[in-house]
C-alpha atoms as a PDB file:
ATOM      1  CA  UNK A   1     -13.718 -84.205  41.798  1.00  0.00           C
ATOM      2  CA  UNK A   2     -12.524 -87.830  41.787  1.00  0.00           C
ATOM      3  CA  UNK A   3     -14.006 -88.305  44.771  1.00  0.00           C
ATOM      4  CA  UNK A   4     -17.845 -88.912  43.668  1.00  0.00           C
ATOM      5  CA  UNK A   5     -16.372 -90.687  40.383  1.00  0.00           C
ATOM      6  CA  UNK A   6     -16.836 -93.706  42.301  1.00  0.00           C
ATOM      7  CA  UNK A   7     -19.951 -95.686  41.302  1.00  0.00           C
ATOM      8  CA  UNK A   8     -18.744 -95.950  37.789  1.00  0.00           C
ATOM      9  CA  UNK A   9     -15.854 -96.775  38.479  1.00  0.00           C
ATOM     10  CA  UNK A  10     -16.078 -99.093  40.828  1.00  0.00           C
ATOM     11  CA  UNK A  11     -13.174-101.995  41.114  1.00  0.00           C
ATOM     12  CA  UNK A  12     -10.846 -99.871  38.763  1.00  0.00           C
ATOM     13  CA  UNK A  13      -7.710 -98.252  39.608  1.00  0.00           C
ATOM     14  CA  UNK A  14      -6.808 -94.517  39.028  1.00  0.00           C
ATOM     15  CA  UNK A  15      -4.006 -92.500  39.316  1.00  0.00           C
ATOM     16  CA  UNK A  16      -2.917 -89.817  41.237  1.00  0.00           C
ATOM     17  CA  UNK A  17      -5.640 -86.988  39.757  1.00  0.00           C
ATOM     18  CA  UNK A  18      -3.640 -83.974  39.265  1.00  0.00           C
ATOM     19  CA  UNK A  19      -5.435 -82.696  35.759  1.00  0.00           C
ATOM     20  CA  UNK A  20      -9.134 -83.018  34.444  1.00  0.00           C
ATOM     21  CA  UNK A  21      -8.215 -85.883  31.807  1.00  0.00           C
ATOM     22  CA  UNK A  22      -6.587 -89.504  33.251  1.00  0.00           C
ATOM     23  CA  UNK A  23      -6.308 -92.585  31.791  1.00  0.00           C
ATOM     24  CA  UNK A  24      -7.007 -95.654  34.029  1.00  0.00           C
ATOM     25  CA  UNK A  25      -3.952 -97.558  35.077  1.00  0.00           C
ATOM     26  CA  UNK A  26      -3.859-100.783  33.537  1.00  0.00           C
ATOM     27  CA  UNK A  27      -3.234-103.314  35.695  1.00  0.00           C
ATOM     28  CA  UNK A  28      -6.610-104.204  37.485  1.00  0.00           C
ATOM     29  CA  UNK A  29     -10.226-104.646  36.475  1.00  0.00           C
ATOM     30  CA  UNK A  30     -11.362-102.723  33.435  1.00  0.00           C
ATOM     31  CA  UNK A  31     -14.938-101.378  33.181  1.00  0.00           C
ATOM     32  CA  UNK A  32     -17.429-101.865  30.636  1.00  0.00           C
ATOM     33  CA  UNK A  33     -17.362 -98.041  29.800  1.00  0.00           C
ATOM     34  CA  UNK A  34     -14.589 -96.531  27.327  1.00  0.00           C
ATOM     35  CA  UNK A  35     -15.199 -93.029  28.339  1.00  0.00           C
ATOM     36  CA  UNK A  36     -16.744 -91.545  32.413  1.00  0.00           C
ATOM     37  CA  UNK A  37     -17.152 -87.866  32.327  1.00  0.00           C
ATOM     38  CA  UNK A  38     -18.114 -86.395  35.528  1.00  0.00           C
ATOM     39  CA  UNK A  39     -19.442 -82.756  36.248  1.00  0.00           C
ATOM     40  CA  UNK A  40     -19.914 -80.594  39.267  1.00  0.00           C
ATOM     41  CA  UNK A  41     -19.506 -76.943  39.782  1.00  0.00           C
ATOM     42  CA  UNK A  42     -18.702 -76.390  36.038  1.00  0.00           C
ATOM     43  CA  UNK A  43     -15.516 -78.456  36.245  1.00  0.00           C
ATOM     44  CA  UNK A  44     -15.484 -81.753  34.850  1.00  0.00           C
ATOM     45  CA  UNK A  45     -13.003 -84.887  34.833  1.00  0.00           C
ATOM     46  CA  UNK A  46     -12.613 -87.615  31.822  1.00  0.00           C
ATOM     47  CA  UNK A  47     -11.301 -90.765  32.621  1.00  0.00           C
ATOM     48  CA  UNK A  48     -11.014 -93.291  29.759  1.00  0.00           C
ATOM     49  CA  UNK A  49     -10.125 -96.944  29.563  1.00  0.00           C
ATOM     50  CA  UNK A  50      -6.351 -97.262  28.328  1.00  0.00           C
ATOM     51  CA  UNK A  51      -7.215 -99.312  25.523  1.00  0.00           C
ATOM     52  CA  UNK A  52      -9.428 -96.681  23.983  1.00  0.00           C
ATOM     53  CA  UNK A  53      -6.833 -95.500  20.729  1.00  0.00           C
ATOM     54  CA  UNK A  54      -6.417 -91.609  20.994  1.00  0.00           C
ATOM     55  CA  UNK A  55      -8.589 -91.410  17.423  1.00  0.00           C
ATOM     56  CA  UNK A  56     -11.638 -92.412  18.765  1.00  0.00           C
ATOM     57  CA  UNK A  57     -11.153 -89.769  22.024  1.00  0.00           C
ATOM     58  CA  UNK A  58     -12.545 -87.055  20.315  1.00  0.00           C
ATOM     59  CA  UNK A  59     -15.952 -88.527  18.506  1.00  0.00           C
ATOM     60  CA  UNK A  60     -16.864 -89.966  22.102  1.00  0.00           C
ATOM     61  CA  UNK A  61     -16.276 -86.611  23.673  1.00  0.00           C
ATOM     62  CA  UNK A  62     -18.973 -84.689  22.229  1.00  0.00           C
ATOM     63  CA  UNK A  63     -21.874 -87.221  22.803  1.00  0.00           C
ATOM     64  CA  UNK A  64     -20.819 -87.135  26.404  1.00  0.00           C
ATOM     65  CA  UNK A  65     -20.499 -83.100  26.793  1.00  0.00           C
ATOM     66  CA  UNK A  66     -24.098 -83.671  25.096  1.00  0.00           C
ATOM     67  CA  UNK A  67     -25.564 -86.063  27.280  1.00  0.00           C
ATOM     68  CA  UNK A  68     -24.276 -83.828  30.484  1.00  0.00           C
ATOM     69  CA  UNK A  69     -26.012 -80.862  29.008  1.00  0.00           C
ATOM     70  CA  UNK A  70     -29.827 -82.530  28.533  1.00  0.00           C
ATOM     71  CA  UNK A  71     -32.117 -82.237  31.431  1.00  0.00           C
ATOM     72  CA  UNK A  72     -32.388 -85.261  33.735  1.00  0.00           C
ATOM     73  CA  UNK A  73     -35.697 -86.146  32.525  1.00  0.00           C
ATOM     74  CA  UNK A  74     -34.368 -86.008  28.513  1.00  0.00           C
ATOM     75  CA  UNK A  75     -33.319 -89.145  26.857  1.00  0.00           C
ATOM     76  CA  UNK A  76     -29.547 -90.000  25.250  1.00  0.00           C
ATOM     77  CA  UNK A  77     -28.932 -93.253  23.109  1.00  0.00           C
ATOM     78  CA  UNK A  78     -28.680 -96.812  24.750  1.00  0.00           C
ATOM     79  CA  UNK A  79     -24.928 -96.676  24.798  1.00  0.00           C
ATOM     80  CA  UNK A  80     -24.575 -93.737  27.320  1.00  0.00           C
ATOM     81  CA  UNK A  81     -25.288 -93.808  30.946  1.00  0.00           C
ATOM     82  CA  UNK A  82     -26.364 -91.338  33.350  1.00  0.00           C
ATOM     83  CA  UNK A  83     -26.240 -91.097  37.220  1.00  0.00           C
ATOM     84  CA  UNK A  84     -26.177 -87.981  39.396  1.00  0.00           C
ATOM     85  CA  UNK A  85     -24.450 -87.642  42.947  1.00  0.00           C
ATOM     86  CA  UNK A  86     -26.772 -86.288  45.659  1.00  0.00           C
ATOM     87  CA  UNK A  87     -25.976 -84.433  49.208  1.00  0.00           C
ATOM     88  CA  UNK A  88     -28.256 -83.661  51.868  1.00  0.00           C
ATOM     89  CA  UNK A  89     -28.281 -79.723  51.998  1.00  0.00           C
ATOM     90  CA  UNK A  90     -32.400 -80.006  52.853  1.00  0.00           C
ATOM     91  CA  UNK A  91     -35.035 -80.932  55.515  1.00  0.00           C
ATOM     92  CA  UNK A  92     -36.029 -83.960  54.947  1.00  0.00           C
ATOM     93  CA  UNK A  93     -40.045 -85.129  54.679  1.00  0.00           C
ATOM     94  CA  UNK A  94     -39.553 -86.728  58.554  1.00  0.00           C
ATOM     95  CA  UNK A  95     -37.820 -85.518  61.344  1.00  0.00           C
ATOM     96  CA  UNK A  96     -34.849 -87.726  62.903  1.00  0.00           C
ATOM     97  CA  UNK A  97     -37.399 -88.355  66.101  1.00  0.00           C
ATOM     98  CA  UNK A  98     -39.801 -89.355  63.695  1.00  0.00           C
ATOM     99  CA  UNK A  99     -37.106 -92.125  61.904  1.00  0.00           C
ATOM    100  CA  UNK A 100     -36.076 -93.271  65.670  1.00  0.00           C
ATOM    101  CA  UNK A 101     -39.537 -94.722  66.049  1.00  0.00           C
ATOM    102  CA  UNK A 102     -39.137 -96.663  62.850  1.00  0.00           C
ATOM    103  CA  UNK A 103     -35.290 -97.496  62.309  1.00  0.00           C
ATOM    104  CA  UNK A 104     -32.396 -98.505  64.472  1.00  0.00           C
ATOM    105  CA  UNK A 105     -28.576 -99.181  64.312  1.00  0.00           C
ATOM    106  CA  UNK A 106     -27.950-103.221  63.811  1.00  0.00           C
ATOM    107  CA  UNK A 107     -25.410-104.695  65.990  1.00  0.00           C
ATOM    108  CA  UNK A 108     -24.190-108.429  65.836  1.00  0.00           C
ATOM    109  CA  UNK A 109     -27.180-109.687  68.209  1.00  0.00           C
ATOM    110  CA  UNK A 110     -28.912-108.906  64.684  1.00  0.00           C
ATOM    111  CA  UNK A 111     -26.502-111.145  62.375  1.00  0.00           C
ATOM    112  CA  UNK A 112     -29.884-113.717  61.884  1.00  0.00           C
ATOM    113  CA  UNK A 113     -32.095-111.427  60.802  1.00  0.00           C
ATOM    114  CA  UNK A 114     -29.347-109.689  58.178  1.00  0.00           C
ATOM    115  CA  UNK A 115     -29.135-113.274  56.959  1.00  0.00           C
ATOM    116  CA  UNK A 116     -32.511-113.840  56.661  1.00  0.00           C
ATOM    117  CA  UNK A 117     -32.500-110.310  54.890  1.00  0.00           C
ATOM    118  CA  UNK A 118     -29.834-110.987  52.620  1.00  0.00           C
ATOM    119  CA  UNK A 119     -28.934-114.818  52.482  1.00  0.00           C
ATOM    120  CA  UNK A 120     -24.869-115.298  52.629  1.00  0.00           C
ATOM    121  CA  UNK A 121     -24.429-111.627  52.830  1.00  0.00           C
ATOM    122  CA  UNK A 122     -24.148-111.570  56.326  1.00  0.00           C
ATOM    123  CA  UNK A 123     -19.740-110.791  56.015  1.00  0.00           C
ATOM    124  CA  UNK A 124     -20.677-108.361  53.813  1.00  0.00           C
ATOM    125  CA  UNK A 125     -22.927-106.134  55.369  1.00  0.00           C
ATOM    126  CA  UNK A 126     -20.903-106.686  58.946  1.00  0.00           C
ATOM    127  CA  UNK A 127     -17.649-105.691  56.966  1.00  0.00           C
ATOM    128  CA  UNK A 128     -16.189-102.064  58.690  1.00  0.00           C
ATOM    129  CA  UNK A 129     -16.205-100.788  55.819  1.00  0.00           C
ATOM    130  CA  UNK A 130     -20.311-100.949  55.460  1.00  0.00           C
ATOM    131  CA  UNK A 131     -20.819 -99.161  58.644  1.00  0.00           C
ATOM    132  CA  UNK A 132     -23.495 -97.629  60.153  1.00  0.00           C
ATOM    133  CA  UNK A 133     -25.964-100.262  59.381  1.00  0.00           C
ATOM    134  CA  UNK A 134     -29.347 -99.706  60.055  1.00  0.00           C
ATOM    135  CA  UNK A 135     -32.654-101.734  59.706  1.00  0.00           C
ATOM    136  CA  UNK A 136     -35.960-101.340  60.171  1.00  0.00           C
ATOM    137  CA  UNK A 137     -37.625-104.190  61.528  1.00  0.00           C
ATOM    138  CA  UNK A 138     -41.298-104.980  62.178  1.00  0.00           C
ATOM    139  CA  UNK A 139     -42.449-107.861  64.456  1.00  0.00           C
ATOM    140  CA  UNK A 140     -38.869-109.521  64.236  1.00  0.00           C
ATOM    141  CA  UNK A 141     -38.143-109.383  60.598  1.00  0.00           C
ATOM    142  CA  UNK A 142     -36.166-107.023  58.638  1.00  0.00           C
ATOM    143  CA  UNK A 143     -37.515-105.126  56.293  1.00  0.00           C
ATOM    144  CA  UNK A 144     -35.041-102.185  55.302  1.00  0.00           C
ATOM    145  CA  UNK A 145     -31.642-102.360  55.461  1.00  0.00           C
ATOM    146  CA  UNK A 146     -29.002 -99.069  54.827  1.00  0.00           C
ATOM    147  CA  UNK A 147     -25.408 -99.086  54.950  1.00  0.00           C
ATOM    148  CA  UNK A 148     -21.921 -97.369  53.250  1.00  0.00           C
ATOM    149  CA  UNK A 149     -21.871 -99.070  50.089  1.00  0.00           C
ATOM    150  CA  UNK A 150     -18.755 -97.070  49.860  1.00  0.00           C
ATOM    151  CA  UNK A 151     -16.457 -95.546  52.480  1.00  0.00           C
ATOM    152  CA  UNK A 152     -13.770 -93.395  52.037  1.00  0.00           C
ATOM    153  CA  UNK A 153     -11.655 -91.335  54.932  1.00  0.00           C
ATOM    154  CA  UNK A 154     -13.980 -88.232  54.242  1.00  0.00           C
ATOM    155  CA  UNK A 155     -17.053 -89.664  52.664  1.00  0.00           C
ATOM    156  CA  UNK A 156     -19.633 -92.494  52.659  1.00  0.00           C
ATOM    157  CA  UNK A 157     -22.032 -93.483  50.144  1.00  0.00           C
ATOM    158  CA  UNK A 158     -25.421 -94.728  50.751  1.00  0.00           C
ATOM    159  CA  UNK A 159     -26.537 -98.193  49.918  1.00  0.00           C
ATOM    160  CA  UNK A 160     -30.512 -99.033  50.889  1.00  0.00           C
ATOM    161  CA  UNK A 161     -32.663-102.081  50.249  1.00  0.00           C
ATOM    162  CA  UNK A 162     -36.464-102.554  50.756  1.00  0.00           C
ATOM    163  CA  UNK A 163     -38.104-105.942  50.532  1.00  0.00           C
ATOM    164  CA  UNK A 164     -41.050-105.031  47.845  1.00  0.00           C
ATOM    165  CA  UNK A 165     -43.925-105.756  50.195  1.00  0.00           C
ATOM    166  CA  UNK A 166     -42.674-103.300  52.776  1.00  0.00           C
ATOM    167  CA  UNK A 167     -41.814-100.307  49.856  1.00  0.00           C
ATOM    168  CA  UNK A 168     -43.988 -97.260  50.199  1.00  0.00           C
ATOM    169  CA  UNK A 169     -44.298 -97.228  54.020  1.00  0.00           C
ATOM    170  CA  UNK A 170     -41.534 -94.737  54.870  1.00  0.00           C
ATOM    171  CA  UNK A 171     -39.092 -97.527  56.194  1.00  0.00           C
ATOM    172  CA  UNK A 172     -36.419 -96.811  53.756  1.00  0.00           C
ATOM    173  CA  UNK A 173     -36.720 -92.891  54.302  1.00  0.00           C
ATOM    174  CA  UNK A 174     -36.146 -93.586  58.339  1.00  0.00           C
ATOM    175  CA  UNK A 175     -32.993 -95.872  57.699  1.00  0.00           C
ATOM    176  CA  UNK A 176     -31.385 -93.416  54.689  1.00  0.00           C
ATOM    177  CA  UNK A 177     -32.090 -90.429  57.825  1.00  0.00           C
ATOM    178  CA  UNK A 178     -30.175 -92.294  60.736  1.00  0.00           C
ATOM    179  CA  UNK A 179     -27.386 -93.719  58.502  1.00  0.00           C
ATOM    180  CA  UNK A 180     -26.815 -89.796  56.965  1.00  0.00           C
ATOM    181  CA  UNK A 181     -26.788 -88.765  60.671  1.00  0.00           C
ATOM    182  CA  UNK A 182     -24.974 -91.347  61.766  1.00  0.00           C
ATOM    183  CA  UNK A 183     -22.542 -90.864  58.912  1.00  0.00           C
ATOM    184  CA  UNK A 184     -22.310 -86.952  59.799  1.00  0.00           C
ATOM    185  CA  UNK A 185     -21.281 -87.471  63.511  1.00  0.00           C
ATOM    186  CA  UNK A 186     -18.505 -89.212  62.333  1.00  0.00           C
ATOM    187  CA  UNK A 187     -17.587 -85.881  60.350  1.00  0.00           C
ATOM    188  CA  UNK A 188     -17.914 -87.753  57.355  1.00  0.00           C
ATOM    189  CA  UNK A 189     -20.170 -86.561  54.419  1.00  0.00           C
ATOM    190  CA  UNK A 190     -23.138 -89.071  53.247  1.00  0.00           C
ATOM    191  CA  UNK A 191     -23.818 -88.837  49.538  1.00  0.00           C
ATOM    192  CA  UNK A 192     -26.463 -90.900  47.453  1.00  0.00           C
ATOM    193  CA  UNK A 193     -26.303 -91.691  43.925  1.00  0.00           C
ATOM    194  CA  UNK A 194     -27.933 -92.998  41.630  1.00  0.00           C
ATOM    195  CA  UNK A 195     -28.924 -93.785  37.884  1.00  0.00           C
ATOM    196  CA  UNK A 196     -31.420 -90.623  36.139  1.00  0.00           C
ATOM    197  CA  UNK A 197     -33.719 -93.237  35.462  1.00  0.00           C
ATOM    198  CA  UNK A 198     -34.338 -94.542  38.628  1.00  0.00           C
ATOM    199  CA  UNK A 199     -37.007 -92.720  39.725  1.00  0.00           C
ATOM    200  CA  UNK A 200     -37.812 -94.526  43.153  1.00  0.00           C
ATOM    201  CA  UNK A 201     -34.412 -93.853  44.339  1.00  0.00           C
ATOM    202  CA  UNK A 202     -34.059 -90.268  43.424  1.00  0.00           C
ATOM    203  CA  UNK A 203     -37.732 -89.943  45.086  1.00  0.00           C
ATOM    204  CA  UNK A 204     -36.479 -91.494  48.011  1.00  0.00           C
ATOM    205  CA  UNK A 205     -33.530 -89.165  48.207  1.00  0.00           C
ATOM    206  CA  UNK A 206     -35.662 -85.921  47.123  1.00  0.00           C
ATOM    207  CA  UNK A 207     -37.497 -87.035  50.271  1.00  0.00           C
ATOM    208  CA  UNK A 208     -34.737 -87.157  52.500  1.00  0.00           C
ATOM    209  CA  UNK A 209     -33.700 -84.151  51.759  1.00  0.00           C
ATOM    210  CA  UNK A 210     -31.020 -84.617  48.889  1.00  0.00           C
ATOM    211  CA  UNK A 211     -30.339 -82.642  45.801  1.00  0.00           C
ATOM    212  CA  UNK A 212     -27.895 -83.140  43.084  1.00  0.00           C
ATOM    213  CA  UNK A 213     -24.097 -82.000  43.168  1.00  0.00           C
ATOM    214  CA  UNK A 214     -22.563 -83.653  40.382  1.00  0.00           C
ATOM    215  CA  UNK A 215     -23.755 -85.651  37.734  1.00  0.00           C
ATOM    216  CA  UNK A 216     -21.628 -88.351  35.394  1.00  0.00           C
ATOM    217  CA  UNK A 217     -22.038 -89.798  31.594  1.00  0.00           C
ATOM    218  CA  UNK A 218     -20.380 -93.231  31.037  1.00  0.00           C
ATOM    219  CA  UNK A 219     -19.749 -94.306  27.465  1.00  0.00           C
ATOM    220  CA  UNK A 220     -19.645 -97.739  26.430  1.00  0.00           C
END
C-alpha cells in the first residue's frame, strides 16, 4: 500500500508500515496535510502528521472516508485533496512504432537542449534516479520531456512536461509510451498520478492506456 503513498508525501519520513494507521516519524520535513488516506483494493492506509492531538483524529476521519467515496468528477471542500494512482493495464491510443517516430531516449550529447528545456535543471533531470529520460524534439528543440519523478527498487513514477505551444500534438503521449516501456524492461512498474482535477493529465494517461488503482484524500 505504502508504496503509491508517495506523491503526498513526498520529503517525509515513514516508518516501517506493518498496520493500516502510522504516524509520521518526526524528525524530517512535515507536510502541509494533517491527515493522507490512501485506498486501493478496498484496503486503505492513514498516515497523520505527529502533531495532530488524538481528539481531532476522529472528526478528520470521516470527511476523508467521504471524500474517497464521491465519484472523481464530484466536488469535496477546499481543505481536502484528491489524486488517484494510475497503471497501464490498456492499449494505448498509439502504438510504440508509432511513438518511435516522434520520441527518443536523451543521452548527455542532449544536456543543451534539456537546459534550454528546463533552465538550471539540467543535474536534475540527468540525476539516476530520473531515468529513462525521453524527449521529443522537433527541428533541434525540445519540446516534451518524460522522466521518473520517482524511483523506487520496484517502481517508477512518471513525470512529463510539454512546452504550451507544442500541447495537443501527441508529443507527450509518445514520450509517457517509451518511458512506460522503457520503465517495464527494467522489470520495474511505471505508474502515473495525478490530482482529480487535472483533467489534461488524466486525459493524457486515459490515452496511454492508464486506469486508476488507488486513489488518496489529503487533509489539511
Amino acid at each position: 500500500m505504502a508504496s503509491f503513498a508517495y506523491r503526498g508525501c513526498l520529503g517525509v519520513r515513514l516508518p516501517a508500515i506493518t498496520q493500516n494507521t502510522i504516524e509520521l516519524l518526526r524528525e524530517g520535513v512535515q507536510p502541509p496535510w494533517k491527515l493522507y488516506v490512501a485506498e486501493m483494493a478496498g484496503e486503505q492506509v492513514a498516515i497523520w502528521r505527529p502533531d495532530v492531538p488524538a481528539s481531532e483524529r476522529e472528526a478528520l476521519l470521516a470527511p476523508a472516508g467521504e471524500a474517497l467515496a464521491i465519484p472523481q468528477t464530484g466536488h469535496v471542500a477546499p481543505h481536502i485533496h484528491r489524486e488517484v494512482v494510475l497503471q497501464q493495464v490498456a492499449s494505448p491510443a498509439i502504438s510504440i512504432e508509432a511513438a518511435q517516430h516522434i520520441a527518443r531516449l536523451l543521452t548527455p550529447g542532449d544536456r543543451t537542449l534539456v537546459d534550454i528545456f528546463a533552465p538550471g535543471e539540467v543535474e536534475y533531470y540527468f540525476h539516476p534516479d530520473r531515468r529513462p529520460l525521453v524527449g521529443v524534439i522537433v527541428e533541434g528543440r525540445l519540446l516534451s520531456l518524460a522522466h521518473s519523478s520517482r524511483r523506487t527498487v520496484r517502481a517508477c513514477e512518471l513525470g512529463i512536461d510539454t512546452l504550451p505551444e507544442a500541447r495537443r500534438k501527441g508529443y507527450a503521449l509518445a514520450a509517457t509510451l517509451l518511458w512506460a516501456t522503457a520503465v517495464t524492461q527494467e522489470g520495474l512498474v511505471a505508474f502515473y498520478s495525478a490530482s482529480v482535477e487535472n483533467v489534461p493529465s488524466l486525459a493524457l494517461a486515459a490515452a496511454a492506456g492508464y486506469r486508476v488503482f488507488a486513489q488518496a484524500v489529503m487533509i489539511e
